[in-house]
PDB file of N, CA and C in Angstrom:
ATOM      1  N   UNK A   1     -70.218  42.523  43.704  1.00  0.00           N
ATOM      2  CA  UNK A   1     -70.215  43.970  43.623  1.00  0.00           C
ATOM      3  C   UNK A   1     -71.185  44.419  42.540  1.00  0.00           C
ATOM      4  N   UNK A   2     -71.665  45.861  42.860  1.00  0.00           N
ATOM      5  CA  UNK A   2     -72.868  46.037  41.657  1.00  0.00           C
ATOM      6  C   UNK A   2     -72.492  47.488  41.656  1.00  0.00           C
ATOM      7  N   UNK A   3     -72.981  47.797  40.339  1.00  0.00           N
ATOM      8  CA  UNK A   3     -72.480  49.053  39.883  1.00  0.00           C
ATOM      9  C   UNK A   3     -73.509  50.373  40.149  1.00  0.00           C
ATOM     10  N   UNK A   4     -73.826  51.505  40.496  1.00  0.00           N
ATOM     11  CA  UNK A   4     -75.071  52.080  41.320  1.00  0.00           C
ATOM     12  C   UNK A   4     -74.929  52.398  39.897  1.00  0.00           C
ATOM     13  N   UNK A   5     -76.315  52.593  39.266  1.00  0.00           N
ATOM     14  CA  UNK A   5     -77.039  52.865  38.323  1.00  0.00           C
ATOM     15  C   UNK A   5     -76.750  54.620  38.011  1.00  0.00           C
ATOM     16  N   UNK A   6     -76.819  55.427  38.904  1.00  0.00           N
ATOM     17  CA  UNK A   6     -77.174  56.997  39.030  1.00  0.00           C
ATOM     18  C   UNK A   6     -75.606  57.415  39.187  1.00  0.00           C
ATOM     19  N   UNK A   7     -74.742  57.237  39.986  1.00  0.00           N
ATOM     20  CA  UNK A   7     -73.397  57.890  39.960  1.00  0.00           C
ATOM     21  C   UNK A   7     -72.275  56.752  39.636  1.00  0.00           C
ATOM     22  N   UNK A   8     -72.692  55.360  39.405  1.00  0.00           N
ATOM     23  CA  UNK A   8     -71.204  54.604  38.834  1.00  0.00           C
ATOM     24  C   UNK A   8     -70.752  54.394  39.605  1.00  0.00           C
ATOM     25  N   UNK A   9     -70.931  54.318  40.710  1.00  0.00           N
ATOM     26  CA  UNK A   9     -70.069  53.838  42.277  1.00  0.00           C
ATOM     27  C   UNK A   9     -69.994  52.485  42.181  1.00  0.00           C
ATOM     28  N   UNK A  10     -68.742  52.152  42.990  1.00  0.00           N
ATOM     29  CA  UNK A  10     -69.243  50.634  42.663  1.00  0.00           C
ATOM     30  C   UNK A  10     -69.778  50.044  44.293  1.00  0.00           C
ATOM     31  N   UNK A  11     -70.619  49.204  44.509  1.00  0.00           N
ATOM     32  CA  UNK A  11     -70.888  49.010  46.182  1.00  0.00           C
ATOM     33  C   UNK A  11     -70.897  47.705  46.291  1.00  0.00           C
ATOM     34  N   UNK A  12     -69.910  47.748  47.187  1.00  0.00           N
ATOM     35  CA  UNK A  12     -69.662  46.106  47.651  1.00  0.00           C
ATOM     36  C   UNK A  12     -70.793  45.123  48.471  1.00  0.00           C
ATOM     37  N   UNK A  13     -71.273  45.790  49.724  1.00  0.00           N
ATOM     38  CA  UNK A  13     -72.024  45.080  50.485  1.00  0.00           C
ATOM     39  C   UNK A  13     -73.672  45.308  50.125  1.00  0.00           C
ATOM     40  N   UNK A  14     -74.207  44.070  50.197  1.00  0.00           N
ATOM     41  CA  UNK A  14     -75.778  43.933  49.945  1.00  0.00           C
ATOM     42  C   UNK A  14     -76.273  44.224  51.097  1.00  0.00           C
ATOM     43  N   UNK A  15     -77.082  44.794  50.868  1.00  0.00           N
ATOM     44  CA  UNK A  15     -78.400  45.291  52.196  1.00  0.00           C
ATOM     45  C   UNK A  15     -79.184  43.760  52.655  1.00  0.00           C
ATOM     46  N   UNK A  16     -79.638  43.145  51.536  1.00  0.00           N
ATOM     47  CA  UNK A  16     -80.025  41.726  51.713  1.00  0.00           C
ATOM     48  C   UNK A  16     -79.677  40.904  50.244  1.00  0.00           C
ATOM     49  N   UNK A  17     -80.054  39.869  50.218  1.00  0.00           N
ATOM     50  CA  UNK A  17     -79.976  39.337  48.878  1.00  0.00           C
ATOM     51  C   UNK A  17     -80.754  37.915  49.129  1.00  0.00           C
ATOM     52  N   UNK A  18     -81.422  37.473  47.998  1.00  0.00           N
ATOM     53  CA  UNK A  18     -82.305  36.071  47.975  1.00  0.00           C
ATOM     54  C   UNK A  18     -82.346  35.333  46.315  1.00  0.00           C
ATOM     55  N   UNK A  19     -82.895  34.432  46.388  1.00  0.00           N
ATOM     56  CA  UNK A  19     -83.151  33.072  45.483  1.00  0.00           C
ATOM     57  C   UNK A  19     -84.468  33.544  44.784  1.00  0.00           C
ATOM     58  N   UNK A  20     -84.676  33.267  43.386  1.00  0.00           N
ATOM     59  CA  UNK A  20     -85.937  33.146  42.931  1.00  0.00           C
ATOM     60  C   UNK A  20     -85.878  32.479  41.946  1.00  0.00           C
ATOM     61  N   UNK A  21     -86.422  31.557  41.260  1.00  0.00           N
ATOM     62  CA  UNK A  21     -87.028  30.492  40.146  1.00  0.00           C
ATOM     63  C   UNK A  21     -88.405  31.534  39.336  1.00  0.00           C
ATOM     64  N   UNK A  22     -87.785  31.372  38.222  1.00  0.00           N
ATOM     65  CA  UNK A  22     -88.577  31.795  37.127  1.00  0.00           C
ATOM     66  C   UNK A  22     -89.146  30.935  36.303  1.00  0.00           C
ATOM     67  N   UNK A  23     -90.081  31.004  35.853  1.00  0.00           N
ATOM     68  CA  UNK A  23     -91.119  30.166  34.689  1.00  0.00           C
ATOM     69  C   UNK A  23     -90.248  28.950  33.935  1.00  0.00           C
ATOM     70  N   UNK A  24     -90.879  28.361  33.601  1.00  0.00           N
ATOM     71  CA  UNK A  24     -89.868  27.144  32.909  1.00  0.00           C
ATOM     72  C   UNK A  24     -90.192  27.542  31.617  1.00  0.00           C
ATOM     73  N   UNK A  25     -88.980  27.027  30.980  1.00  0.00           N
ATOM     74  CA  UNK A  25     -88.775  27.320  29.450  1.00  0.00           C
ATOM     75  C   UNK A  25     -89.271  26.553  28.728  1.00  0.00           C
ATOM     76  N   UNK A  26     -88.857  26.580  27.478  1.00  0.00           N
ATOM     77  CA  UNK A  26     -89.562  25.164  26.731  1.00  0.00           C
ATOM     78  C   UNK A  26     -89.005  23.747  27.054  1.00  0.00           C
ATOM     79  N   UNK A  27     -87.779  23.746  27.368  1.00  0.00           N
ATOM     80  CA  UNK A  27     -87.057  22.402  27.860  1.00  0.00           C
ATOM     81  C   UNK A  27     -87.708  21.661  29.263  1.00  0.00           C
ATOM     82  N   UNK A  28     -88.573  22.990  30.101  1.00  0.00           N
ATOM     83  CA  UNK A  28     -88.786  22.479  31.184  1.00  0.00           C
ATOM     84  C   UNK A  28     -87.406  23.181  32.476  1.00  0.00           C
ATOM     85  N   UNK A  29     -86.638  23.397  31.990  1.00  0.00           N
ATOM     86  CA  UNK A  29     -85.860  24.103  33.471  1.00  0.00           C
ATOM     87  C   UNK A  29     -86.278  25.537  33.597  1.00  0.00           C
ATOM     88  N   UNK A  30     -85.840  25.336  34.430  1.00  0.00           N
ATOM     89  CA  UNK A  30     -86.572  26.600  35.258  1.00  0.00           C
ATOM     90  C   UNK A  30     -84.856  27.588  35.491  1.00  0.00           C
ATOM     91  N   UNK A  31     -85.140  29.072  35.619  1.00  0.00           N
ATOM     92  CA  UNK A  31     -83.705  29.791  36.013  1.00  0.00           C
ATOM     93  C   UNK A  31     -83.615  30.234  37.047  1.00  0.00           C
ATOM     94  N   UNK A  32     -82.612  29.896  38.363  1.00  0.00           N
ATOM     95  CA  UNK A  32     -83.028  30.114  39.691  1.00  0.00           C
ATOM     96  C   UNK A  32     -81.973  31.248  39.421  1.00  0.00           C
ATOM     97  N   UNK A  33     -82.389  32.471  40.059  1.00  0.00           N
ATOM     98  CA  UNK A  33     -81.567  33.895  40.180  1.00  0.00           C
ATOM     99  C   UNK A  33     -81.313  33.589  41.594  1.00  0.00           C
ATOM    100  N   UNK A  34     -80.140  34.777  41.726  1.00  0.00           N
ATOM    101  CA  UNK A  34     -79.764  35.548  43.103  1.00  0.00           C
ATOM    102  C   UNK A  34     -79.778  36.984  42.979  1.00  0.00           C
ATOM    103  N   UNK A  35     -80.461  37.200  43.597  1.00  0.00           N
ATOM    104  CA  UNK A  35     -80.394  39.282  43.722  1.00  0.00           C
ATOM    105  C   UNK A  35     -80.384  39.736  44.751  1.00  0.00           C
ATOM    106  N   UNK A  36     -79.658  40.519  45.007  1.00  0.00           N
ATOM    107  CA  UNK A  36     -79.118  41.644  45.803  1.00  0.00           C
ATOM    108  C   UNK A  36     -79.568  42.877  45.672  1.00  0.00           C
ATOM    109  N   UNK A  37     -79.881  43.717  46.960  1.00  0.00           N
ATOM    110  CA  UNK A  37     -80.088  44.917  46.866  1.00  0.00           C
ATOM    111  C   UNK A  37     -79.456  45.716  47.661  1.00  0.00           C
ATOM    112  N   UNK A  38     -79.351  46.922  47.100  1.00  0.00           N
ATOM    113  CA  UNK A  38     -77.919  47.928  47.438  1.00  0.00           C
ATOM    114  C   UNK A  38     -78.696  49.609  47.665  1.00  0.00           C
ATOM    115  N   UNK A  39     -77.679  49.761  48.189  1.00  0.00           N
ATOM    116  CA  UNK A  39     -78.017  51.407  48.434  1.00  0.00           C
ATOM    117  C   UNK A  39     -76.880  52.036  48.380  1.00  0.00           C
ATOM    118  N   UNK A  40     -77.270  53.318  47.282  1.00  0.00           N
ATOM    119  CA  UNK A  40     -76.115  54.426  46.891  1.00  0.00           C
ATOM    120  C   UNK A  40     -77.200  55.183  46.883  1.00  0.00           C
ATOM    121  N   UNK A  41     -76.556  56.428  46.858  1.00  0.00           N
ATOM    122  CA  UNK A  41     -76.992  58.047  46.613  1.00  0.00           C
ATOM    123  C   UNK A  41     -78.567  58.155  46.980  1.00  0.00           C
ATOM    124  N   UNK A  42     -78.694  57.612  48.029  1.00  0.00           N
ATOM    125  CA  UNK A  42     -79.735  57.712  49.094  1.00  0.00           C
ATOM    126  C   UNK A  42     -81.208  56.563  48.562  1.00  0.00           C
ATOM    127  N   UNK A  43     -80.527  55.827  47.037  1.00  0.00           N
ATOM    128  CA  UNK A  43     -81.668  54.952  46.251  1.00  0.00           C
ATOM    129  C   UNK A  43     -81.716  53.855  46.241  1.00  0.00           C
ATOM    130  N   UNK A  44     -82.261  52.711  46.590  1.00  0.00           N
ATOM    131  CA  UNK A  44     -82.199  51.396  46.490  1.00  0.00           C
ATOM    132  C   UNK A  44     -82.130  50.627  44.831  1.00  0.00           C
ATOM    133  N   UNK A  45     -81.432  49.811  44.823  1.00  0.00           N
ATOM    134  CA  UNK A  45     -81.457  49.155  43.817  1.00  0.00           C
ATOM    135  C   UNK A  45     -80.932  47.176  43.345  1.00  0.00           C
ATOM    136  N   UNK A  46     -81.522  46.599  42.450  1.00  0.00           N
ATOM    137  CA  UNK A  46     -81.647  45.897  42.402  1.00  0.00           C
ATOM    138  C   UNK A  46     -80.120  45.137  41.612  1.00  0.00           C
ATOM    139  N   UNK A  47     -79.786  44.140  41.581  1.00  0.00           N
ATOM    140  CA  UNK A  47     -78.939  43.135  40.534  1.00  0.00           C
ATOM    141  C   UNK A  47     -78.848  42.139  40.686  1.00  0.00           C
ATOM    142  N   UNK A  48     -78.303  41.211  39.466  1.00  0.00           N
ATOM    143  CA  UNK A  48     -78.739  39.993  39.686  1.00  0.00           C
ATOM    144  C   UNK A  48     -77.391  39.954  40.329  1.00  0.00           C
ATOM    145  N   UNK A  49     -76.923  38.770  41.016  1.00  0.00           N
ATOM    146  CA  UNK A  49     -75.517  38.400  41.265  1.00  0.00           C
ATOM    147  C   UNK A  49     -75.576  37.005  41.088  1.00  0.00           C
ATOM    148  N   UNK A  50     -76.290  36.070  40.724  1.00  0.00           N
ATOM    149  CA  UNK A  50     -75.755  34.422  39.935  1.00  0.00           C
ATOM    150  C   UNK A  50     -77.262  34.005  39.159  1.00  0.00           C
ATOM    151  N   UNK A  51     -76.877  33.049  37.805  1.00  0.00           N
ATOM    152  CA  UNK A  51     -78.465  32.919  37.375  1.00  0.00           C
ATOM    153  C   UNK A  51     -77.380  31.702  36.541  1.00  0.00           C
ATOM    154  N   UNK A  52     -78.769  30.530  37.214  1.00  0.00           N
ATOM    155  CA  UNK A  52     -78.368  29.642  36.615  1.00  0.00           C
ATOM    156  C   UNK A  52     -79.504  28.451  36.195  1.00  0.00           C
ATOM    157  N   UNK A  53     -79.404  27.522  35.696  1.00  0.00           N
ATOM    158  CA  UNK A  53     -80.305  26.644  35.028  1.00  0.00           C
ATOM    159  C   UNK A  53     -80.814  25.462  35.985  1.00  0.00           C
ATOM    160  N   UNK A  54     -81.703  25.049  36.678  1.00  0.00           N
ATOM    161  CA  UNK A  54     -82.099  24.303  37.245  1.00  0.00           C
ATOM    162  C   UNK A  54     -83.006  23.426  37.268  1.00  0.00           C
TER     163      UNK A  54
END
């Protein structure tokens, strides 16, 4: 669930959602996200929903 940015709604279902890997750190892992995107009050918007170390 993600919280709409503009009125505080809370919205359950994702429009879509996907995987992305970000730059590696100094250790060498890399942080694979999940984000979701949502629609309230006619605006799209972004959140993460899992981020973890890989």
């Amino acid at each position: 669930m993600a919280k709409c940015p503009i009125c505080g709604k809370e919205v359950k279902d994702a429009k879509k959602t996907w995987t992305m890997a970000g730059k590696p750190d100094k250790q060498g892992k890399r942080t694979q996200l999940t984000i979701g995107l949502y629609e309230c009050c006619g605006k799209n918007f972004r959140e993460v929903l899992d981020k973890k170390k890989i």
